[in-house]
N, C-alpha and C. Protein backbone atom coordinates (compact mmCIF):
# COMPACT_ATOMS: atom_id res chain seq x y z
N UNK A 1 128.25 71.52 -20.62
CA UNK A 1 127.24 70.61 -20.28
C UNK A 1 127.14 69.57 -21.37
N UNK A 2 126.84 68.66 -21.08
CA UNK A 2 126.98 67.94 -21.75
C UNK A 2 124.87 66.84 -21.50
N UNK A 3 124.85 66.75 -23.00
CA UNK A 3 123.65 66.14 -22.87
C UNK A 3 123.55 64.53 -22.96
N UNK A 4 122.77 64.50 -22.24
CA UNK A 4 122.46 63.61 -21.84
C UNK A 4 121.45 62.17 -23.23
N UNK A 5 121.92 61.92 -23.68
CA UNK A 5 121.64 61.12 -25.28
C UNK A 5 121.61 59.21 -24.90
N UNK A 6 121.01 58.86 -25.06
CA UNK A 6 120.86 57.52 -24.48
C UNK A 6 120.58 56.99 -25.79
N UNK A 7 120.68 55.81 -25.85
CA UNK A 7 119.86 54.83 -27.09
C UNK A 7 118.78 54.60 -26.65
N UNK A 8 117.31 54.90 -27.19
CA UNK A 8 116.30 54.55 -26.42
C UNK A 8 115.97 53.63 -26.95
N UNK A 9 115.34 52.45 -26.23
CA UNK A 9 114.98 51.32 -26.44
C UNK A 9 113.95 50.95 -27.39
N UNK A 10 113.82 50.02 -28.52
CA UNK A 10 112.18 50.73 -28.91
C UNK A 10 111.41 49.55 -28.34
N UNK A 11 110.02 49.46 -29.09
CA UNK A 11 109.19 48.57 -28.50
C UNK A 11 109.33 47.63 -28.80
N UNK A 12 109.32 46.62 -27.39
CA UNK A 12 109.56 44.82 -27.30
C UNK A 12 108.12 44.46 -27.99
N UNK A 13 107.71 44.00 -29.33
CA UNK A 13 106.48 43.90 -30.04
C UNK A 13 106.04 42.20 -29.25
N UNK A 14 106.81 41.66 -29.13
CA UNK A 14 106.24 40.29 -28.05
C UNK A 14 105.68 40.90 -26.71
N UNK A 15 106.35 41.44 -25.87
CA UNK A 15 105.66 41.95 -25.25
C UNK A 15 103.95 42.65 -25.41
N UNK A 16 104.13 43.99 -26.47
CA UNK A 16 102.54 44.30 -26.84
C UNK A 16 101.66 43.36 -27.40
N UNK A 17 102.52 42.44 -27.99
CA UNK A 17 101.79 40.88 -28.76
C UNK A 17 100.55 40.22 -27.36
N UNK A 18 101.76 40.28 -26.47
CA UNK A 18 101.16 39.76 -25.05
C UNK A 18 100.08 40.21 -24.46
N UNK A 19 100.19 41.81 -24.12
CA UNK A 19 99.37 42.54 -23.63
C UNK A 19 98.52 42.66 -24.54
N UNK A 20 98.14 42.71 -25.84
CA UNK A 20 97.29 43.39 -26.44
C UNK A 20 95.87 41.70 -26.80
N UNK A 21 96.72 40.63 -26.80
CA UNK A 21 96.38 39.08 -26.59
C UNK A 21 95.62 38.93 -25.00
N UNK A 22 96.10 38.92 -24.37
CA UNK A 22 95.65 39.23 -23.33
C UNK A 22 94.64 40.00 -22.91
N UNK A 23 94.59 41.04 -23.44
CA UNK A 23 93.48 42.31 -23.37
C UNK A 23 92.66 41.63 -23.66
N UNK A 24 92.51 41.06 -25.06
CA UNK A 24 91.13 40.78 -26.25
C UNK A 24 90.68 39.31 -25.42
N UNK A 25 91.73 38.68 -24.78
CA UNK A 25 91.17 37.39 -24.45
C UNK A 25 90.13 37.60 -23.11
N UNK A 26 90.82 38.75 -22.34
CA UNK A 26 89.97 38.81 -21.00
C UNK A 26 88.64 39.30 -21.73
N UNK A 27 88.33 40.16 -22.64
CA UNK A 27 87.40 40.91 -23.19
C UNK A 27 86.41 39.98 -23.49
N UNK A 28 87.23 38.84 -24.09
CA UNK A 28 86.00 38.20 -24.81
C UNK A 28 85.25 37.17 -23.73
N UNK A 29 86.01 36.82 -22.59
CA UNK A 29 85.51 35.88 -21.55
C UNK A 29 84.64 36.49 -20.94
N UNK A 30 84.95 38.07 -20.52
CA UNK A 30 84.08 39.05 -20.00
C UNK A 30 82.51 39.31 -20.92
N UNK A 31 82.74 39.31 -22.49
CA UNK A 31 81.74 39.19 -23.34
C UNK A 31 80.58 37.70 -22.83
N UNK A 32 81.97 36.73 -23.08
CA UNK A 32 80.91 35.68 -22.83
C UNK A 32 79.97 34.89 -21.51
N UNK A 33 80.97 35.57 -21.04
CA UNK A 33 80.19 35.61 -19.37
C UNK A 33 79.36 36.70 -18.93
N UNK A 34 79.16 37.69 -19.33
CA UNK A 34 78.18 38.83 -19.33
C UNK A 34 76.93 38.78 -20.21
N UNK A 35 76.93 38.40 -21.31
CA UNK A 35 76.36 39.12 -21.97
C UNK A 35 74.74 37.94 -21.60
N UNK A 36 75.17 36.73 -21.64
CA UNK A 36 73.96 35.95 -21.29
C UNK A 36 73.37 36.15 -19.51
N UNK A 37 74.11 37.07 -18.76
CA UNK A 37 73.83 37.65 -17.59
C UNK A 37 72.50 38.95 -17.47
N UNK A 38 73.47 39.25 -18.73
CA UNK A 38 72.57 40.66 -19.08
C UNK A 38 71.54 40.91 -20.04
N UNK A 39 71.41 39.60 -20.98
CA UNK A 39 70.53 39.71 -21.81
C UNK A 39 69.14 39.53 -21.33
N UNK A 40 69.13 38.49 -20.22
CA UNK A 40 67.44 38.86 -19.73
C UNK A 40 67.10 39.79 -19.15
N UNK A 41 68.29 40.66 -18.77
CA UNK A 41 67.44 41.95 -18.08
C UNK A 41 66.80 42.90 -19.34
N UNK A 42 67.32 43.29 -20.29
CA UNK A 42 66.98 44.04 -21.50
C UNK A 42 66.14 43.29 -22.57
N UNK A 43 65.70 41.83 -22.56
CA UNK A 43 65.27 40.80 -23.43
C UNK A 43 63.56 41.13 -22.80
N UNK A 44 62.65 41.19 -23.78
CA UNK A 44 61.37 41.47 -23.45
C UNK A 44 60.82 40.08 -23.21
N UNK A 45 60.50 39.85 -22.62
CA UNK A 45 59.68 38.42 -22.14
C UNK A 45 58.23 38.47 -22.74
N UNK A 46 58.04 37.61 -23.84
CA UNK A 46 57.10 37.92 -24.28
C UNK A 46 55.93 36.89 -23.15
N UNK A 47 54.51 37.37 -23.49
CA UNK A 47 53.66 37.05 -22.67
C UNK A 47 53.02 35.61 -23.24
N UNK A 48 52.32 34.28 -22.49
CA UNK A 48 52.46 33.55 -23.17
C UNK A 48 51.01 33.61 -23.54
N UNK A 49 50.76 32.96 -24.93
CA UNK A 49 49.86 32.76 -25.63
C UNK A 49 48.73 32.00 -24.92
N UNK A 50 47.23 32.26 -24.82
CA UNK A 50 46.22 31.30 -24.52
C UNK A 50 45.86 30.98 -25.73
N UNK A 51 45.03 29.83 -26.02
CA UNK A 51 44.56 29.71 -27.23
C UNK A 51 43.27 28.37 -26.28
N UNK A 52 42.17 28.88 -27.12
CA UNK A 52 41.22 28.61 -26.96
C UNK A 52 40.43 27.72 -28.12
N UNK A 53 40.18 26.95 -28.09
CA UNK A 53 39.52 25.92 -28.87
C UNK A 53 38.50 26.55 -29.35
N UNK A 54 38.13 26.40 -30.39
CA UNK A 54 37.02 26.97 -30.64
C UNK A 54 35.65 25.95 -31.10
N UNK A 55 35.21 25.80 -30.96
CA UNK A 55 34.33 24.10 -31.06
C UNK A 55 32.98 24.29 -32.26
N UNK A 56 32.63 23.68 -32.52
CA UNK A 56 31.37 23.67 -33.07
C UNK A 56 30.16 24.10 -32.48
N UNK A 57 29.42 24.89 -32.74
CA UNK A 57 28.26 24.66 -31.34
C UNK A 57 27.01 23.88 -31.70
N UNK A 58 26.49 23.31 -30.80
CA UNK A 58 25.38 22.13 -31.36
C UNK A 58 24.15 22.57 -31.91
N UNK A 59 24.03 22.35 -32.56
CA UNK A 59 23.00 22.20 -33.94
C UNK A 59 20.90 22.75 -33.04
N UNK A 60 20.90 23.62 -32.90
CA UNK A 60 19.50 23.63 -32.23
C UNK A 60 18.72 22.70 -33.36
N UNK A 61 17.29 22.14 -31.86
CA UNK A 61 16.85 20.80 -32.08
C UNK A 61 15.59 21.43 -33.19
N UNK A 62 15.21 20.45 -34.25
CA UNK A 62 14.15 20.57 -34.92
C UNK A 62 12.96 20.86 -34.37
N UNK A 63 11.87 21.40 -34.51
CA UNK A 63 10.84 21.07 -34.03
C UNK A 63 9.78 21.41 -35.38
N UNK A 64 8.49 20.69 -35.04
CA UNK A 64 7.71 20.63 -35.87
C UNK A 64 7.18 22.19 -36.66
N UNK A 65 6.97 22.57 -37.56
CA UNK A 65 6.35 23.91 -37.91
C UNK A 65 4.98 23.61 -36.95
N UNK A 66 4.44 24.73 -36.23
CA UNK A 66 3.44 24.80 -35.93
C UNK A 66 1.87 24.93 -36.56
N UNK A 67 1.19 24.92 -35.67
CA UNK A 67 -0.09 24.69 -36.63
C UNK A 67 -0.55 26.26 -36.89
N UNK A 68 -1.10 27.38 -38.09
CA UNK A 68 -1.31 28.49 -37.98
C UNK A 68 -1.87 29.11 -37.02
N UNK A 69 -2.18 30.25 -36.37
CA UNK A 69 -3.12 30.61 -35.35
C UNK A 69 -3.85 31.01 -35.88
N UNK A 70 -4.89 30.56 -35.27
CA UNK A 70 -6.74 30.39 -35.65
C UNK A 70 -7.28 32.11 -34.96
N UNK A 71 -7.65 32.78 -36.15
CA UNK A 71 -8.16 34.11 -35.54
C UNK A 71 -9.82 33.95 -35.29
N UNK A 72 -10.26 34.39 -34.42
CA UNK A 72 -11.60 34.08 -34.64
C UNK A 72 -12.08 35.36 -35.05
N UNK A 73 -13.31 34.72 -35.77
CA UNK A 73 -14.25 35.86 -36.88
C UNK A 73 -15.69 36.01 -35.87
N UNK A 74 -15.47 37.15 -35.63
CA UNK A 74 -16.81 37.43 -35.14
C UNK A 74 -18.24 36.98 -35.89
N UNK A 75 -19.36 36.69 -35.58
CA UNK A 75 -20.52 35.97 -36.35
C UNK A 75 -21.04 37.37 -36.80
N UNK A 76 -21.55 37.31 -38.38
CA UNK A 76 -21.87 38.02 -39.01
C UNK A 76 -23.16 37.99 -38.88
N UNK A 77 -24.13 39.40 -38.62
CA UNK A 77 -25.13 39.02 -38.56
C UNK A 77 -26.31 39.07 -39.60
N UNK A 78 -25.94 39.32 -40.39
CA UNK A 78 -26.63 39.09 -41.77
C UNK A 78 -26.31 37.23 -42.43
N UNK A 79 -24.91 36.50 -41.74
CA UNK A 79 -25.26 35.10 -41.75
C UNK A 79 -26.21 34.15 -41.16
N UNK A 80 -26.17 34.68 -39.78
CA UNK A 80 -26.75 33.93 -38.95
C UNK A 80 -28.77 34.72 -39.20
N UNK A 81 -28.94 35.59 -39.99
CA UNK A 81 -30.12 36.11 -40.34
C UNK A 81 -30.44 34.70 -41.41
N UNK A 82 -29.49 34.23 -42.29
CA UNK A 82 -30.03 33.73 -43.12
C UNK A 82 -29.99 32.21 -42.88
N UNK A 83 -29.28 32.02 -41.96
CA UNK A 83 -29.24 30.54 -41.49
C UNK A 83 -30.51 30.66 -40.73
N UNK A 84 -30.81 31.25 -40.13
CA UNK A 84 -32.44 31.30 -39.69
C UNK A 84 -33.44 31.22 -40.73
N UNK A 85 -33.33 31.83 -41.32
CA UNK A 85 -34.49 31.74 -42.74
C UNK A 85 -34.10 30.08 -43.11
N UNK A 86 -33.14 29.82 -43.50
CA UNK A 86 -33.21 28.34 -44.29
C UNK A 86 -33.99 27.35 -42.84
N UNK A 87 -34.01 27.60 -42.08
CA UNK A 87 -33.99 26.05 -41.11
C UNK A 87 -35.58 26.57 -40.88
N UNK A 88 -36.08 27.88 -40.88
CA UNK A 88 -37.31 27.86 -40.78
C UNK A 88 -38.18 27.26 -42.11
N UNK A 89 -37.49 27.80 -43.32
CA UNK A 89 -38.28 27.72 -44.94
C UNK A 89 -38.23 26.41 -44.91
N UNK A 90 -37.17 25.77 -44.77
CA UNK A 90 -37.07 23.98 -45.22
C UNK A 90 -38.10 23.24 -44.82
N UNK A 91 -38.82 21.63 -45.30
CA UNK A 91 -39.31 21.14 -44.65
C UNK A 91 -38.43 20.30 -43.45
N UNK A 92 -39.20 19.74 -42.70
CA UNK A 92 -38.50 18.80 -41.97
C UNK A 92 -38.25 17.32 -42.36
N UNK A 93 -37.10 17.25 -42.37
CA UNK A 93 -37.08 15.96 -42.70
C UNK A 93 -37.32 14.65 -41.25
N UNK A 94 -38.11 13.36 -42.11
CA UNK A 94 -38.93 12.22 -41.48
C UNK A 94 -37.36 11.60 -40.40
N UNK A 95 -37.33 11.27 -39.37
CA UNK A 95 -36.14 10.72 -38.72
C UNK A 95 -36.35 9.46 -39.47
N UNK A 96 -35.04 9.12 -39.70
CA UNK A 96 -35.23 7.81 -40.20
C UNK A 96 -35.85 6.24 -39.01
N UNK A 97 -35.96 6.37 -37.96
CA UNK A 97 -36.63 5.36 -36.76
C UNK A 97 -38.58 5.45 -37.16
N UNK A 98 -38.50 6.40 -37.75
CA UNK A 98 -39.86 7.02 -37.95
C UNK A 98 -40.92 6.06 -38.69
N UNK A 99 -41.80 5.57 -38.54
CA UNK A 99 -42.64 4.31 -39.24
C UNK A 99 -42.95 4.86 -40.75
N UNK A 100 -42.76 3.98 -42.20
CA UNK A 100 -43.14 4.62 -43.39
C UNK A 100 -44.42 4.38 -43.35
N UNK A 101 -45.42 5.07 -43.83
CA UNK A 101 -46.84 4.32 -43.87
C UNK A 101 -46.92 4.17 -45.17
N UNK A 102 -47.78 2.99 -45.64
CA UNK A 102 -47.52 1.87 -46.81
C UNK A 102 -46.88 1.46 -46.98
N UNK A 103 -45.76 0.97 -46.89
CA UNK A 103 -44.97 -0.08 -46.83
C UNK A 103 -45.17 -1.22 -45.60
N UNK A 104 -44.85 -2.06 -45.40
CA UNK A 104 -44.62 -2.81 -44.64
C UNK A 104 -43.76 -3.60 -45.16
């Protein structure tokens, strides 16, 4: 028997040059055409901002201080005892319309 012994060929490196060029080029078109496909599905959308002014608020209006509140005092009756005594003790005084006598 006799065996069977061939020269085996080795590898055509232009060839794998090709294929392996090829590979990376489809890869990367596939990268660049995918990936902005797919990034908004996994990309969090952020929510958008309100923003609200915030303003000054107006100045409440002056008004005058008020006048104190007036408590009332019950009448004492040991005052009004003695305001009686004076208007009785006093003399009366002359109205002034009243004629002087001696003078004229």
């Amino acid at each position: 028997m006799a065996t069977y012994t061939r020269y085996r060929d080795s590898w055509n490196w232009f060839r794998v040059g090709a294929w392996s060029g090829s590979f990376a080029t489809h890869v990367g078109i596939l990268l660049l055409v995918a990936l902005p496909i797919a990034a908004p599905l996994t990309r969090v959308v952020p929510e958008p901002i309100q923003v609200r002014w915030v303003e000054d608020k107006p100045k409440p209006p002056v008004f005058e201080e008020p006048p104190p509140p007036t408590v009332p005092h019950p009448k004492s009756p040991m005052r009004s005892f003695v305001a009686l005594m004076l208007r009785h003790s006093l003399p009366a005084r002359a109205s002034p319309r009243a004629p002087v006598r001696g003078r004229r």
